[in-house]
PDB file of N, CA and C in Angstrom:
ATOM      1  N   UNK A   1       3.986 -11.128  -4.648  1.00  0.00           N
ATOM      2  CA  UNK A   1       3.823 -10.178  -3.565  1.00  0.00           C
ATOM      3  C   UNK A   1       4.855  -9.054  -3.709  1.00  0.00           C
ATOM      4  N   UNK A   2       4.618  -7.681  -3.297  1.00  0.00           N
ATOM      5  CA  UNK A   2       5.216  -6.920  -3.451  1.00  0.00           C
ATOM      6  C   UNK A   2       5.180  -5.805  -1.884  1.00  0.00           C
ATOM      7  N   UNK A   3       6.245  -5.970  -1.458  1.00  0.00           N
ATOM      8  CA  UNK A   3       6.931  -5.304  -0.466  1.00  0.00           C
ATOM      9  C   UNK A   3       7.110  -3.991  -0.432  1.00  0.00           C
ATOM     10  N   UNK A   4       6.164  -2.858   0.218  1.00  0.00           N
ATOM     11  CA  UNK A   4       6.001  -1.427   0.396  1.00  0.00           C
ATOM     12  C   UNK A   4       6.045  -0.826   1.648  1.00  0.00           C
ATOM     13  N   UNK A   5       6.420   0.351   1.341  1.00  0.00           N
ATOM     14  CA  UNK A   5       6.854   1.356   2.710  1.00  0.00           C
ATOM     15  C   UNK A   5       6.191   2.442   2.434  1.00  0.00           C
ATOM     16  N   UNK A   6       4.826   2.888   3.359  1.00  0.00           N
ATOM     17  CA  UNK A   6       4.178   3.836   3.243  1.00  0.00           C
ATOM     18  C   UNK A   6       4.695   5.286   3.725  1.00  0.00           C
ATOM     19  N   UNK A   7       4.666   6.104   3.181  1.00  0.00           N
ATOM     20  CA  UNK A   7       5.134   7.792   3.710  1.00  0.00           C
ATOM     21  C   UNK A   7       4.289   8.397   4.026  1.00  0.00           C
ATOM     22  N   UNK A   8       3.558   9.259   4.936  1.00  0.00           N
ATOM     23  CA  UNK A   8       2.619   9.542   5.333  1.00  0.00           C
ATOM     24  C   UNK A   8       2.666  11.148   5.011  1.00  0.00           C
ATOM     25  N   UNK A   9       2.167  11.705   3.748  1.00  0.00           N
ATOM     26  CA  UNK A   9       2.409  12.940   3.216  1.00  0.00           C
ATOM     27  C   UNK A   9       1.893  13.995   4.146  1.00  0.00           C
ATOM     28  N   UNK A  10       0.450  13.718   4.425  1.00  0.00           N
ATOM     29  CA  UNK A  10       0.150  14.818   5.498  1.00  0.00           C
ATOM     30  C   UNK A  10       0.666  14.749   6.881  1.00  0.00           C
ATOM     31  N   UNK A  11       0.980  13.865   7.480  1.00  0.00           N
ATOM     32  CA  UNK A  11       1.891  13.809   8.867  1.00  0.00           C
ATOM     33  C   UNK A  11       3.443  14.081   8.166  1.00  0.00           C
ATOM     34  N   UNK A  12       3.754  15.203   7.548  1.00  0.00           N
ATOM     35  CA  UNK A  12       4.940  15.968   7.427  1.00  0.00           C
ATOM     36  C   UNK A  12       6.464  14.594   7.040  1.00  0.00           C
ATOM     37  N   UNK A  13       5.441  13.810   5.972  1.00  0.00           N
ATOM     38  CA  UNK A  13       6.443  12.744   5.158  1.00  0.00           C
ATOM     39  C   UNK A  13       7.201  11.580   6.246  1.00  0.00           C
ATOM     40  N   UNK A  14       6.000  11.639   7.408  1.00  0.00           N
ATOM     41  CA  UNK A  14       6.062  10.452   8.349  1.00  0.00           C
ATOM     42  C   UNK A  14       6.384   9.133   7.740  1.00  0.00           C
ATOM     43  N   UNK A  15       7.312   8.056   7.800  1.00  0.00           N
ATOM     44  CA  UNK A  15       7.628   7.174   7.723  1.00  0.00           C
ATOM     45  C   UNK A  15       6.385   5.729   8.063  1.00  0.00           C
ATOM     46  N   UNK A  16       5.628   5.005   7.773  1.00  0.00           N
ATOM     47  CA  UNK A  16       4.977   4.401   8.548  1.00  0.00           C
ATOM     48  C   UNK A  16       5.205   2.726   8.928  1.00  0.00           C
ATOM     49  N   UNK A  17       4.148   2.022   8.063  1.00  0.00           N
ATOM     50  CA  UNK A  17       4.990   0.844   8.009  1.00  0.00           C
ATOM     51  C   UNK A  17       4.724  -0.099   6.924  1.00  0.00           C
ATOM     52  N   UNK A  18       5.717  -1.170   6.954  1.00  0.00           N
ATOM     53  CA  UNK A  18       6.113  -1.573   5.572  1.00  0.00           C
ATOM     54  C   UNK A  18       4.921  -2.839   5.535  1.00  0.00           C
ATOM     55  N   UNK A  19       4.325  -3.094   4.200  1.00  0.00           N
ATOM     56  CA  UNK A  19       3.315  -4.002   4.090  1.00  0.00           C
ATOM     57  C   UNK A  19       3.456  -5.067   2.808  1.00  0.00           C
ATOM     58  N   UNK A  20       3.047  -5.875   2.632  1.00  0.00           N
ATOM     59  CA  UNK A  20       2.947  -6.845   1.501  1.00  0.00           C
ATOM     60  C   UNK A  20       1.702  -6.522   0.653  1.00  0.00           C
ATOM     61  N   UNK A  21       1.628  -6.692  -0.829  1.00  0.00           N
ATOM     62  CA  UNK A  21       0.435  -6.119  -1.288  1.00  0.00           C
ATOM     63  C   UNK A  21       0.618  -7.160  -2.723  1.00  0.00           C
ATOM     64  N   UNK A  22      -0.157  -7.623  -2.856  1.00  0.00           N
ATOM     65  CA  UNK A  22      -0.055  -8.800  -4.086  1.00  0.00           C
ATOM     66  C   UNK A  22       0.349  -8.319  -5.848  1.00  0.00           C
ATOM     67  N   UNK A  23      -0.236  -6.497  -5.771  1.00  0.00           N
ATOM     68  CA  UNK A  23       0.761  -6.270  -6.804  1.00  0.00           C
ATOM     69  C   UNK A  23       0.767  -4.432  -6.386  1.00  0.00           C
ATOM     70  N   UNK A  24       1.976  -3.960  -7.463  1.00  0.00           N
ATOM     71  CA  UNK A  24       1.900  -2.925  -6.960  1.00  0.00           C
ATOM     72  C   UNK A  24       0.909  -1.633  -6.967  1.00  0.00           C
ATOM     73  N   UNK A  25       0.270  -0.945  -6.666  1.00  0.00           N
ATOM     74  CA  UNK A  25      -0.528   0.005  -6.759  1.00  0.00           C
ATOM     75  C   UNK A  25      -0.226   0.755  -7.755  1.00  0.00           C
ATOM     76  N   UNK A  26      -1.557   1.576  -7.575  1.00  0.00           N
ATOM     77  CA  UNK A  26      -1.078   2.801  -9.292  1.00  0.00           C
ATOM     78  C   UNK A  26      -1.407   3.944  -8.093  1.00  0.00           C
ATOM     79  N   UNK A  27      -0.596   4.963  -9.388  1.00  0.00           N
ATOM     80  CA  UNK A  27      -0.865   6.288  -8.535  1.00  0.00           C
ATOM     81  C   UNK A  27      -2.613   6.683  -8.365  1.00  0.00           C
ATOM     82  N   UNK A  28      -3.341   6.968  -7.598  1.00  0.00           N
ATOM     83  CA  UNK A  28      -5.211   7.028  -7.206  1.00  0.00           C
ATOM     84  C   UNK A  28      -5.351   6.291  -6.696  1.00  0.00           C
ATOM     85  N   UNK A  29      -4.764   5.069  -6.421  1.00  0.00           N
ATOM     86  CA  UNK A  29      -5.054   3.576  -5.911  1.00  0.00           C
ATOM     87  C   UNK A  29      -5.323   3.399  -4.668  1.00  0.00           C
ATOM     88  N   UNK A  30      -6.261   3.131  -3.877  1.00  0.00           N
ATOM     89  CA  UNK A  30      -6.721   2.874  -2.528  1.00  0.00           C
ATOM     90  C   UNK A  30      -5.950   1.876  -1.856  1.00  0.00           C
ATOM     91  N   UNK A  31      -4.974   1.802  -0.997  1.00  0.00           N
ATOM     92  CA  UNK A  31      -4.807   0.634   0.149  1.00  0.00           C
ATOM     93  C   UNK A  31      -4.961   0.774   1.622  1.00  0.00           C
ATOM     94  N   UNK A  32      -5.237  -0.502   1.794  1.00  0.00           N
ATOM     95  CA  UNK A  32      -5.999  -1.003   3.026  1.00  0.00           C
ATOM     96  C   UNK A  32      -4.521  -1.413   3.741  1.00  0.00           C
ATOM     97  N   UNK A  33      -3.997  -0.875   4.709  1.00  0.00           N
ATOM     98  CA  UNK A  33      -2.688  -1.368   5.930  1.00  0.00           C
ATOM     99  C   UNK A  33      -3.557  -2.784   6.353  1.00  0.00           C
ATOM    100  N   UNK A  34      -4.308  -3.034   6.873  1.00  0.00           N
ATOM    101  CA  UNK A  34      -5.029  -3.835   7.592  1.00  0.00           C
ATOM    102  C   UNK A  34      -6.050  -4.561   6.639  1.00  0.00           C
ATOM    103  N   UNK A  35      -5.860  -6.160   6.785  1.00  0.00           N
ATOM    104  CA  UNK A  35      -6.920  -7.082   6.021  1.00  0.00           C
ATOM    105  C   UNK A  35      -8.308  -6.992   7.021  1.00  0.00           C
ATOM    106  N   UNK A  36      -7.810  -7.401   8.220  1.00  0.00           N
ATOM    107  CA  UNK A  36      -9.202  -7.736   9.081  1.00  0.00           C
ATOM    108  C   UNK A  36      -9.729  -6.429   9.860  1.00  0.00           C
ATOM    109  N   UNK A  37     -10.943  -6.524  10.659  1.00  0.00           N
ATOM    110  CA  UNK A  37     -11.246  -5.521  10.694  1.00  0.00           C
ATOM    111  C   UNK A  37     -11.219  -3.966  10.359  1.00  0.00           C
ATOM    112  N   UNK A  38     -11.731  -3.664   9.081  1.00  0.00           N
ATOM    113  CA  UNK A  38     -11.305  -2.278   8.558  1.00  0.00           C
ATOM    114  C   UNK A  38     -12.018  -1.404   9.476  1.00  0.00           C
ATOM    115  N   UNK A  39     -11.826  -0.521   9.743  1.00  0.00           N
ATOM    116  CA  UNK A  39     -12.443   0.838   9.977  1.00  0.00           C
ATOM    117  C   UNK A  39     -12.388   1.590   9.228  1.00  0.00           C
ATOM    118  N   UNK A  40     -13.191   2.453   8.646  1.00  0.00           N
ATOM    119  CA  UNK A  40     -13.124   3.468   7.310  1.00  0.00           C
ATOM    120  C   UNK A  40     -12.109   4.875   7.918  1.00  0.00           C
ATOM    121  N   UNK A  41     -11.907   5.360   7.207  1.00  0.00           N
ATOM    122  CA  UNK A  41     -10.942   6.408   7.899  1.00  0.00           C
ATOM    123  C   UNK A  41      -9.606   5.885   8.485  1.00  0.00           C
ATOM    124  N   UNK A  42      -9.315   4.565   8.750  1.00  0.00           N
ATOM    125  CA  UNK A  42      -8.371   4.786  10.008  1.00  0.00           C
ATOM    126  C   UNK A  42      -7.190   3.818   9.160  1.00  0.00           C
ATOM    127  N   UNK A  43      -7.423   3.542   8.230  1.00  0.00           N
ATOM    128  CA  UNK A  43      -6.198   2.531   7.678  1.00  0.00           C
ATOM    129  C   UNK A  43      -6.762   2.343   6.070  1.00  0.00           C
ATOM    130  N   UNK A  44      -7.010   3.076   5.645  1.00  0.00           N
ATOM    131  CA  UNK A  44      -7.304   3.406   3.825  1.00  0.00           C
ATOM    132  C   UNK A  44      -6.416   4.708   3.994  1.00  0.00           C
ATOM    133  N   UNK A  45      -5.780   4.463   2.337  1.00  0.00           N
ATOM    134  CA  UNK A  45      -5.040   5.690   2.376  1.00  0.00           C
ATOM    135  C   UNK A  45      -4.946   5.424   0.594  1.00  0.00           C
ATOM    136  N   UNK A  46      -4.559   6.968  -0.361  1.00  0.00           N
ATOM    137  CA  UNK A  46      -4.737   7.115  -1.328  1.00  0.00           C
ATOM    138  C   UNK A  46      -3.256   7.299  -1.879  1.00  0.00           C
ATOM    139  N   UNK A  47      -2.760   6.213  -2.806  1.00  0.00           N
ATOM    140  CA  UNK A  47      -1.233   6.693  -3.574  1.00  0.00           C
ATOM    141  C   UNK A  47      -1.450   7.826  -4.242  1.00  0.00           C
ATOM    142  N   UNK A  48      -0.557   8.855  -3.583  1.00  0.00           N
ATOM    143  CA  UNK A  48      -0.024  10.158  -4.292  1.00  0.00           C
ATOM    144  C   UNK A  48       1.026   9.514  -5.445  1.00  0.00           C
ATOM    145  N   UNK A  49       2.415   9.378  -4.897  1.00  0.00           N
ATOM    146  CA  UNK A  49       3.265   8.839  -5.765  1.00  0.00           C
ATOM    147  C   UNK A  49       4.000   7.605  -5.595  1.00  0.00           C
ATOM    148  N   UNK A  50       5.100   7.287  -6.024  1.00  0.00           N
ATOM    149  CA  UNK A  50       5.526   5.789  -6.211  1.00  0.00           C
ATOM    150  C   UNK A  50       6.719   6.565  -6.214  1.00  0.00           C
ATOM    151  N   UNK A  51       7.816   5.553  -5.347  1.00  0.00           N
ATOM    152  CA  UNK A  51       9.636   5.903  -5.865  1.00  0.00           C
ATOM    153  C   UNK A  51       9.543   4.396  -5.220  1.00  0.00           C
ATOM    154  N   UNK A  52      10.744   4.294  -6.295  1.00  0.00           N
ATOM    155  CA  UNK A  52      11.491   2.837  -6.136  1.00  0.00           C
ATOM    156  C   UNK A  52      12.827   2.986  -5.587  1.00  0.00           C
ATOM    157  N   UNK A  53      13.397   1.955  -4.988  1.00  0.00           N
ATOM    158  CA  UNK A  53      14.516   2.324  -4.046  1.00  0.00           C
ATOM    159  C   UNK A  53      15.727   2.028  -5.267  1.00  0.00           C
ATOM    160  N   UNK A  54      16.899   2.840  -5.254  1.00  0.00           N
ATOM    161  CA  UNK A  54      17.872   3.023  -6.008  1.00  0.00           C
ATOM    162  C   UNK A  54      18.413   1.467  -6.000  1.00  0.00           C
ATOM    163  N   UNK A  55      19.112   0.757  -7.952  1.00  0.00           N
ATOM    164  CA  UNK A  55      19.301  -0.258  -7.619  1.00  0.00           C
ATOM    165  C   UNK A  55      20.993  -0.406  -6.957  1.00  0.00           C
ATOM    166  N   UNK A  56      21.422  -1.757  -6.112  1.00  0.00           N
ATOM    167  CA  UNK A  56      22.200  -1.681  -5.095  1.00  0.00           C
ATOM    168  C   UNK A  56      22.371  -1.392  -4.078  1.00  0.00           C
ATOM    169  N   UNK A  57      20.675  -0.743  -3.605  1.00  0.00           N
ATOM    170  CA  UNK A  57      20.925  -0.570  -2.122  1.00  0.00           C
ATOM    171  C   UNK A  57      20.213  -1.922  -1.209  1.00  0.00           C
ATOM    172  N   UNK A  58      20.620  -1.612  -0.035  1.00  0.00           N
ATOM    173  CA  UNK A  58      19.754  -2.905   0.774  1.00  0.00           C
ATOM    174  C   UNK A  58      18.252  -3.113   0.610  1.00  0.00           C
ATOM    175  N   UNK A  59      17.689  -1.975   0.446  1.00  0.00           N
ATOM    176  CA  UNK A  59      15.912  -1.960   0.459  1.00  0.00           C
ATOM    177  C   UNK A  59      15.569  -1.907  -1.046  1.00  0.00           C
ATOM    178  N   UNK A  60      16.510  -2.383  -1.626  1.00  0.00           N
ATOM    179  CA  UNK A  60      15.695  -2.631  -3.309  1.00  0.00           C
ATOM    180  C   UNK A  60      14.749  -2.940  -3.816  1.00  0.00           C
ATOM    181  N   UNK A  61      14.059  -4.038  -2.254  1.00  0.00           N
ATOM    182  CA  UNK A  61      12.789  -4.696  -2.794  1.00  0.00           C
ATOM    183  C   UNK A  61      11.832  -4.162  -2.649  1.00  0.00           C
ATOM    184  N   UNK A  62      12.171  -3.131  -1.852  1.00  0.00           N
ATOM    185  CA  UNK A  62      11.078  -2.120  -1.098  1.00  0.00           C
ATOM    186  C   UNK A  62      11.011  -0.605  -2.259  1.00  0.00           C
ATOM    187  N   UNK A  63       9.278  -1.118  -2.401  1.00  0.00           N
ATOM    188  CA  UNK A  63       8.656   0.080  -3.014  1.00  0.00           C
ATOM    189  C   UNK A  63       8.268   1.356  -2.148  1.00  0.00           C
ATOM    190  N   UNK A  64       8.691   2.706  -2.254  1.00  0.00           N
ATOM    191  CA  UNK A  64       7.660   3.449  -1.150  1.00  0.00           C
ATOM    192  C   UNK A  64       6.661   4.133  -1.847  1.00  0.00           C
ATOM    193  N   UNK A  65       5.592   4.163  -1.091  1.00  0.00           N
ATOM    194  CA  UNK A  65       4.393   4.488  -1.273  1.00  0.00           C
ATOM    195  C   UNK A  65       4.294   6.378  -0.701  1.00  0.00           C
ATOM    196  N   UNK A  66       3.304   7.212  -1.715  1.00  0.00           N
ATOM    197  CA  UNK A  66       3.395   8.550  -0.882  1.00  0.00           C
ATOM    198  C   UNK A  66       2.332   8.234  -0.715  1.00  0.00           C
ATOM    199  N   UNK A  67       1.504   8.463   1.099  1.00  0.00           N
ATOM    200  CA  UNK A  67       0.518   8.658   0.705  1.00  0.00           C
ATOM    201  C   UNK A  67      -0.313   9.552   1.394  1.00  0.00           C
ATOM    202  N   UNK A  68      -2.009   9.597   1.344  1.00  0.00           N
ATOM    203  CA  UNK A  68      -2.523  10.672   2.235  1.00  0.00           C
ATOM    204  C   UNK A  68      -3.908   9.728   2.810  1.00  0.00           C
ATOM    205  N   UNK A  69      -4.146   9.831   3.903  1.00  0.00           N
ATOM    206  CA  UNK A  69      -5.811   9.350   4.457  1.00  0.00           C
ATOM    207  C   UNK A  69      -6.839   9.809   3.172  1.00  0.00           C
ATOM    208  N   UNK A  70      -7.440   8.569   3.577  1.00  0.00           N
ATOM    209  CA  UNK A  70      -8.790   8.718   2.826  1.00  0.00           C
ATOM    210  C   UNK A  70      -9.609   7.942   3.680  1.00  0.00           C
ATOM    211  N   UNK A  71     -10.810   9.386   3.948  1.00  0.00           N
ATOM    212  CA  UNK A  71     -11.538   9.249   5.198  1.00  0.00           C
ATOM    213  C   UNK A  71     -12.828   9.193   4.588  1.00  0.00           C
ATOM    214  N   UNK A  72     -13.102   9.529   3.233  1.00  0.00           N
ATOM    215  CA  UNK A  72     -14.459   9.437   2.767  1.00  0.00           C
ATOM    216  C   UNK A  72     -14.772   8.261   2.275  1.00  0.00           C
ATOM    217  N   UNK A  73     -14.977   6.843   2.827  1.00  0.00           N
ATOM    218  CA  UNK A  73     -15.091   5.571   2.445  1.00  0.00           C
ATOM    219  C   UNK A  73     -16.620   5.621   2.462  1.00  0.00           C
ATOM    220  N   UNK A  74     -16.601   5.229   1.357  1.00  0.00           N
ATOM    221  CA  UNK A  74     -18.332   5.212   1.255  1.00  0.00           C
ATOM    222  C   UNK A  74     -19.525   6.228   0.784  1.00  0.00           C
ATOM    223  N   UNK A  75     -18.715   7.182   1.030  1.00  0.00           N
ATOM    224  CA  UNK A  75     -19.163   8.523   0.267  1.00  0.00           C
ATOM    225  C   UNK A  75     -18.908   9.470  -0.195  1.00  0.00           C
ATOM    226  N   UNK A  76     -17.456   9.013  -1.376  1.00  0.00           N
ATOM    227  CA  UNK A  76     -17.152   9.756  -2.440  1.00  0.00           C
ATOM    228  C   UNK A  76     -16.315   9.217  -2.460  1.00  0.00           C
ATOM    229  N   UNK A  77     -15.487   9.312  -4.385  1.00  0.00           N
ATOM    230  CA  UNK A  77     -14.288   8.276  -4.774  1.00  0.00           C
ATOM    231  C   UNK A  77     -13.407   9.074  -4.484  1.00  0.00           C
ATOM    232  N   UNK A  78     -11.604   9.252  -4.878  1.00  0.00           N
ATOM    233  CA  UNK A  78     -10.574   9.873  -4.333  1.00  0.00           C
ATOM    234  C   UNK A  78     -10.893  10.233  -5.627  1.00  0.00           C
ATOM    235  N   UNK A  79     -10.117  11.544  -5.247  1.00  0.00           N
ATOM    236  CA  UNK A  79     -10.124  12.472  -6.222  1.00  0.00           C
ATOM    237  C   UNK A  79      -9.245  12.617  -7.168  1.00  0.00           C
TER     238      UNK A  79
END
């Protein structure tokens, strides 16, 4: 499992919240915040970029995620 902290690029590098994800994403990579009930639009979001936290600090384990909504579920891939 791998421990991530999403940034929310279009809400002006909003902070969001931190999730478990079984491995780490690639940059294009679709994640889902939420296992159960998805709603399309409302908790898919598309990795822009990847930074890893500097080693020696407290949040080492923590990957952050850049990312942006992805609202077209179902009818068209990310771009």
């Amino acid at each position: 499992m791998v421990k991530v902290a999403l940034i929310h690029i279009a809400d002006e590098w909003r902070t969001g919240q931190t999730i478990c994800l079984e491995r780490l994403p690639q940059v294009g990579d679709l994640v889902w915040t939420r296992v159960e009930d998805r709603v399309a639009g409302t908790d898919m979001f598309v990795v822009e970029r990847i930074m890893h936290a500097e080693c020696g600090t407290n949040d080492e384990e923590v990957v952050y995620l850049f990312v942006t909504p992805y609202h077209d579920y179902g009818t068209c891939l990310p771009r």
